[in-house]
Structure formats: structure tokens, C-alpha cells
Protein backbone atom coordinates (compact mmCIF):
# COMPACT_ATOMS: atom_id res chain seq x y z
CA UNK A 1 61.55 39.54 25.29
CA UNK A 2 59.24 42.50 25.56
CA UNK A 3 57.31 41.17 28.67
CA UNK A 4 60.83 40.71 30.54
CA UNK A 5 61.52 44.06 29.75
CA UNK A 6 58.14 45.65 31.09
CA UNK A 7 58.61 43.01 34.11
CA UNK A 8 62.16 44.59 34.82
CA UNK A 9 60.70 48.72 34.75
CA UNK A 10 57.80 47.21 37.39
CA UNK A 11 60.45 46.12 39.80
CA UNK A 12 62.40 48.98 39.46
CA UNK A 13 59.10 51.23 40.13
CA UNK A 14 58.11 49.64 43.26
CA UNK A 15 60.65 50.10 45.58
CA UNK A 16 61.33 47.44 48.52
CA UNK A 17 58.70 47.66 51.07
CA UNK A 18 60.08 46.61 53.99
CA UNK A 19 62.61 50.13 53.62
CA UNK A 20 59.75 52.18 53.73
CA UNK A 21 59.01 50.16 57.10
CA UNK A 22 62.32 50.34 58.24
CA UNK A 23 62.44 54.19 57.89
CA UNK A 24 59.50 54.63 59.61
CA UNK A 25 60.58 53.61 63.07
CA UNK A 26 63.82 55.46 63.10
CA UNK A 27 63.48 57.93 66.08
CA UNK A 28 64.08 61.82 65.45
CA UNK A 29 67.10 62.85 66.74
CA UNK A 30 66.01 64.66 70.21
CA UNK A 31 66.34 68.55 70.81
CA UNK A 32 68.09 69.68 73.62
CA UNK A 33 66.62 72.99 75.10
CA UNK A 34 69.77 75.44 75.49
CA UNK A 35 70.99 75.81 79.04
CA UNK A 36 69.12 79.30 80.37
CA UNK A 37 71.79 80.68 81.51
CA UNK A 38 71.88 81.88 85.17
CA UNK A 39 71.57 85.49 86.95
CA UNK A 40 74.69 87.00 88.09
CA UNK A 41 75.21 86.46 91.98
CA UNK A 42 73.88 89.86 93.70
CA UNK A 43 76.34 92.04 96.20
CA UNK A 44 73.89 94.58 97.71
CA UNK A 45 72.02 94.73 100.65
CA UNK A 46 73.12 95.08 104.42
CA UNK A 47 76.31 93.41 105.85
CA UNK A 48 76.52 93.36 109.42
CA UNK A 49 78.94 92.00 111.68
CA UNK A 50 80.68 91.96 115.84
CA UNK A 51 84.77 91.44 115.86
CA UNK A 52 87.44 91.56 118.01
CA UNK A 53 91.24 92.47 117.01
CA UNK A 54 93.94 94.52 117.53
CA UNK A 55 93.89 98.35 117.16
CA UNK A 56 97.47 100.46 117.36
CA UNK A 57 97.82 104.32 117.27
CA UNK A 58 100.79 106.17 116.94
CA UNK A 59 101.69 110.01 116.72
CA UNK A 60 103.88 113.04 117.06
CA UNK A 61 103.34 116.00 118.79
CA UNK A 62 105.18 119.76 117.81
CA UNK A 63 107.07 119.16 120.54
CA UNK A 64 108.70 115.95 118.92
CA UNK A 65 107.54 113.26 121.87
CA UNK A 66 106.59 110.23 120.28
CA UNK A 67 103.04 108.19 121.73
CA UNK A 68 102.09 104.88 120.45
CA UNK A 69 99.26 103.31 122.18
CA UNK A 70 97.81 99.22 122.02
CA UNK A 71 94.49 98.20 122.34
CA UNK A 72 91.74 95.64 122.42
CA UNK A 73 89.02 96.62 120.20
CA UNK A 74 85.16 95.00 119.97
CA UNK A 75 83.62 96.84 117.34
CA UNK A 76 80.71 96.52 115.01
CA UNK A 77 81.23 96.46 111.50
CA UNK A 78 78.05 97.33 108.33
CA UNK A 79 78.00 98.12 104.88
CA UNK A 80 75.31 98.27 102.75
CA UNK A 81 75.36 98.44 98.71
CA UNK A 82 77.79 97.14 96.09
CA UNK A 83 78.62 100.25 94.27
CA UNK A 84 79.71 103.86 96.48
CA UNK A 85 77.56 102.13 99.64
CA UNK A 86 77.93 102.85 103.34
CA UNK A 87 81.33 101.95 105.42
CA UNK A 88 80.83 101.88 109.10
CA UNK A 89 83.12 100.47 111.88
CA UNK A 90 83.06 101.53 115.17
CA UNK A 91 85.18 100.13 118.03
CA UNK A 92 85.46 99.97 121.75
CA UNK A 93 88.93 100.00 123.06
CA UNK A 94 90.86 99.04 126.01
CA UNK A 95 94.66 100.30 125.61
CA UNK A 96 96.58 98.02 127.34
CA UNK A 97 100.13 99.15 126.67
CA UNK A 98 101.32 102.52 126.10
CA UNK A 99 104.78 103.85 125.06
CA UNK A 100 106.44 107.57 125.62
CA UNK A 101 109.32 108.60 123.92
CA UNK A 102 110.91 104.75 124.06
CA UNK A 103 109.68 103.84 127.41
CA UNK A 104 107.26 101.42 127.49
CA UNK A 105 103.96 101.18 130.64
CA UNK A 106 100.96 98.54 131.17
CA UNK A 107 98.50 100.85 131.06
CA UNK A 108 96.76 99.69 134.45
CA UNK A 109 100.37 101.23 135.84
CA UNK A 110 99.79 104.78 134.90
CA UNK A 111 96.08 105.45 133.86
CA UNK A 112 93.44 104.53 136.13
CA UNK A 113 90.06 104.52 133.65
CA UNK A 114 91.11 103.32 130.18
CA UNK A 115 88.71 103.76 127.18
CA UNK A 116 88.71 104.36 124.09
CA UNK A 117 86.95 104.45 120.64
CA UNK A 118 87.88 104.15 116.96
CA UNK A 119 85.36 105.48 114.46
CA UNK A 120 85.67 105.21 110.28
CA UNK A 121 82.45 105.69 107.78
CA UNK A 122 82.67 106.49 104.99
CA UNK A 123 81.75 104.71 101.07
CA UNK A 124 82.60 101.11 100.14
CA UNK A 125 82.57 98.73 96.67
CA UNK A 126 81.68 95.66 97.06
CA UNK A 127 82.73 92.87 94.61
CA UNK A 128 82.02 88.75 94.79
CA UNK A 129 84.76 86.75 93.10
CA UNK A 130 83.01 83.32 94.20
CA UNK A 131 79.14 82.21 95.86
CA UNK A 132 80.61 81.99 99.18
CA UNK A 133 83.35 84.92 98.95
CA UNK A 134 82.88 88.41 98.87
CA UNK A 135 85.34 91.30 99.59
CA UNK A 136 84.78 95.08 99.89
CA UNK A 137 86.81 97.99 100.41
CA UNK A 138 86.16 101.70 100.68
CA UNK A 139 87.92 105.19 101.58
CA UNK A 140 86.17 107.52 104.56
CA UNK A 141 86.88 109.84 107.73
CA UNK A 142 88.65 108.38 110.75
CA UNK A 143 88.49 109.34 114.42
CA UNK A 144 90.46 107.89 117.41
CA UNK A 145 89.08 108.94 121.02
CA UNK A 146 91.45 107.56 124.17
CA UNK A 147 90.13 108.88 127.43
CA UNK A 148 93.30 107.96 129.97
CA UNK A 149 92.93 110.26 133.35
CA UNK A 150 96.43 109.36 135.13
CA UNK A 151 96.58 107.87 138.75
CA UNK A 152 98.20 109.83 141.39
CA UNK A 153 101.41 110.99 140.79
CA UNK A 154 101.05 110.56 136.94
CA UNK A 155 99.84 113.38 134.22
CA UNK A 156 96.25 112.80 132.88
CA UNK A 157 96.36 111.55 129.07
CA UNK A 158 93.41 112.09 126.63
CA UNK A 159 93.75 112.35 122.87
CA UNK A 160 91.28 112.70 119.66
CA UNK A 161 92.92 111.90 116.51
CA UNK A 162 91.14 113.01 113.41
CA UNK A 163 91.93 112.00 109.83
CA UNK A 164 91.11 109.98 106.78
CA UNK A 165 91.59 106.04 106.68
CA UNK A 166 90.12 103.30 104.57
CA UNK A 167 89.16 99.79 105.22
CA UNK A 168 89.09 96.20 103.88
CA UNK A 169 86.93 93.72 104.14
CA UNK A 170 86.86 89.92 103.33
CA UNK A 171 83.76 87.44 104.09
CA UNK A 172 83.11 83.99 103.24
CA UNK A 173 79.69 82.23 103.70
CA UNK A 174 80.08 78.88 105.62
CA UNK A 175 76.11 78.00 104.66
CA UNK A 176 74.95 78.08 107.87
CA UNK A 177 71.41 80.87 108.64
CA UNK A 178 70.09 82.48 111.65
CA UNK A 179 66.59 83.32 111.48
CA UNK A 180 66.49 82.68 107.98
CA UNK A 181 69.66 85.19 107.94
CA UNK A 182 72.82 83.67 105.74
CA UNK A 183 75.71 84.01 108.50
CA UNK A 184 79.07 85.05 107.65
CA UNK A 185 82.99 85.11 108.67
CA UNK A 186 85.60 87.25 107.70
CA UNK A 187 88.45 89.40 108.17
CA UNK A 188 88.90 93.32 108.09
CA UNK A 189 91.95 95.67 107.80
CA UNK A 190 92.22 99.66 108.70
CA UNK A 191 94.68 102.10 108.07
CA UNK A 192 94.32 106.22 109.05
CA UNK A 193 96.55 109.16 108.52
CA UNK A 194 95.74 111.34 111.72
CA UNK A 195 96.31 115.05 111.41
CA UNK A 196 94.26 116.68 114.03
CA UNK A 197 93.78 116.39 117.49
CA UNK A 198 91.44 119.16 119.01
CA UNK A 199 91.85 117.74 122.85
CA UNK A 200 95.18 118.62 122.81
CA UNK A 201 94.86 121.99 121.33
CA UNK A 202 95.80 120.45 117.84
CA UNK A 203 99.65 119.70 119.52
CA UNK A 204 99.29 116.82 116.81
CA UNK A 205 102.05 116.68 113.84
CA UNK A 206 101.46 113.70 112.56
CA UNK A 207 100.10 109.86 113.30
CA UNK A 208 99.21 106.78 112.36
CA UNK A 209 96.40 104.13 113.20
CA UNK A 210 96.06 100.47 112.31
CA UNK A 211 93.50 98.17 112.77
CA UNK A 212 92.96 94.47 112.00
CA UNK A 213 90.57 91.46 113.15
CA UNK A 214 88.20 88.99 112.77
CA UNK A 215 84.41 89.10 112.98
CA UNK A 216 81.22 87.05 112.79
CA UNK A 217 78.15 88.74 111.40
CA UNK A 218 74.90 87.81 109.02
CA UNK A 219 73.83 89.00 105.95
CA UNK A 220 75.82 87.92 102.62
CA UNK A 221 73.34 88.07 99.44
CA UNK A 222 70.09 89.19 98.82
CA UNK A 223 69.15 85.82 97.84
């Protein structure tokens, strides 16, 4: 009786090898490193760019005559920072239709050298809602030159129209680099307030001038 009870307390002592075994070659669970998480994509940096689009000016004079003036404009378009940067857009037009008081010229009819120019710089933000989108916009001074000496039997025409405008820009990254440059396309949008025109002996009361276009361009992130 006594030995069967020491030979039981042995048996409970000694555990069953083979679990000691079987513990030993379970695998530790694995530990997964925690995702570093990644810097913010940048917006500074220089943003240049060549367009084409459509540029319209129209105005008021003390006298009450009403001008409004359409042109093609090529212009070059730069910003540079992402917080209160630089705005610059400056534009070469040609006016190709012109209307007085409700009658309406080709300009080739009336003017003989047509030119113009459309100037706005000022500040700019500039915010990324996507890695291939970004979009800016800013306030700043606007100035429309049009240089239109008549042809014979017509009156000379040359205005400057001074004011403040502002501008926006979208521009999307297709992925594609030019000299190890990022390239970009996009889209812009003016709009001025003209209250000043020193060529015509400030005769101004009052205009407006749009502007609107497409561009190509390089520079997108200063990655």
C-alpha cells in the first residue's frame, strides 16, 4: 500500500517529457515594426509655366462710352513658395475684336498695329490636396496695356488700365520630367477691378478684366 502511494507522488512530480519538447519548438509570435509613417508632400519651390487663353477687358469712361476689347494672350506664368509666395503672370496680347458703345469691329478693320500686355504679381498660397494635384491662388496689382494706333480715317486707341486682380491656379503632374525637371499641366483664372488709366488722362470710371487658359510648365515638388 505505502509503495503505491510513494509510486503515485513520483509520477505526479515528473511531468510528461515529451510537453516540455513540444513547447520548445513553438515559434514566438513575430513583431511587426510599426509603419514609419511618411513626410508630408512639400508645396514650395518655383512653378513655372507658358499658356495660351483668352483675355477680355471692359470699361467706362466719364463720358459714359462703353469699350470692351478680346484678345489672344501667350503669357508666362511663376510662383514660388507655399505660404504668402510670389504671383507673376504676364501676357502678350493680340486684340482681335473690339466693341464701342454696341458696335462691334475686327480689329485688323480699324487699328493697324495691335498689341497689348496684361501684367498681375502679387502673393500666392499654395496648397496640395493629392501627389499629382496642386492648386494656388493669391491677391496682387493688375495692369492692362493695349497699344491700338488707328488706320487712316479712324481715331488712334491706346489704353492702360490699372487696378487690383487675383488669380487661380490648378496643376496636375502627369509623371513625365525634363531634364530631371517634374513637368506639369494646368489651368489658371484672372479677374481685375480697373480704376485708373493714366494714358487717357485717367478718363477711366470703371472696368473689368478677365482672363482664363491653359498652360504647360515644369516644376511641381521639391522632391
Amino acid at each position: 500500500m505505502i509503495a503505491t502511494l510513494l509510486a503515485l507522488v513520483l509520477l505526479a512530480q515528473d511531468p510528461d517529457p515529451t510537453a516540455d519538447e513540444q513547447a520548445s519548438v513553438v515559434p514566438a509570435p513575430a513583431v511587426v515594426p510599426a509603419p514609419t509613417p511618411s513626410a508630408p508632400p512639400r508645396s514650395d519651390g518655383w512653378r513655372q509655366g507658358f499658356g495660351v487663353g483668352w483675355h477680355g477687358t471692359t470699361f467706362w469712361n466719364r463720358e459714359s462710352s462703353h469699350y470692351t476689347f478680346h484678345s489672344l494672350a501667350l503669357g508666362y506664368i511663376a510662383s514660388r513658395g507655399a505660404r504668402n509666395g510670389l504671383l507673376l503672370h504676364v501676357s502678350a496680347l493680340l486684340p482681335l475684336q473690339a466693341r464701342e458703345d454696341g458696335r462691334v469691329y475686327a480689329t485688323h478693320e480699324v487699328y493697324g498695329t495691335r498689341f497689348g500686355t496684361d501684367l498681375l504679381i502679387g502673393r500666392q498660397w499654395r496648397w496640395r490636396p493629392g501627389p499629382r494635384v496642386e492648386w494656388e491662388a493669391g491677391p496682387g496689382v493688375h495692369g492692362t496695356l493695349l497699344w491700338l494706333p488707328g488706320r487712316p480715317g479712324y481715331r488712334d486707341f491706346s489704353a492702360l488700365l490699372l487696378g487690383l486682380g487675383g488669380e487661380t491656379v490648378v496643376r496636375w503632374k502627369p509623371g513625365a520630367r525634363m531634364r530631371g525637371m517634374p513637368m506639369s499641366l494646368g489651368s489658371f483664372a484672372s479677374a481685375a477691378v480697373d480704376f485708373y488709366d493714366p494714358l487717357r488722362s485717367n478718363d477711366l470710371r470703371g472696368g473689368l478684366t478677365f482672363r482664363a487658359g491653359m498652360f504647360a510648365g515644369f516644376g511641381f515638388a521639391a522632391d
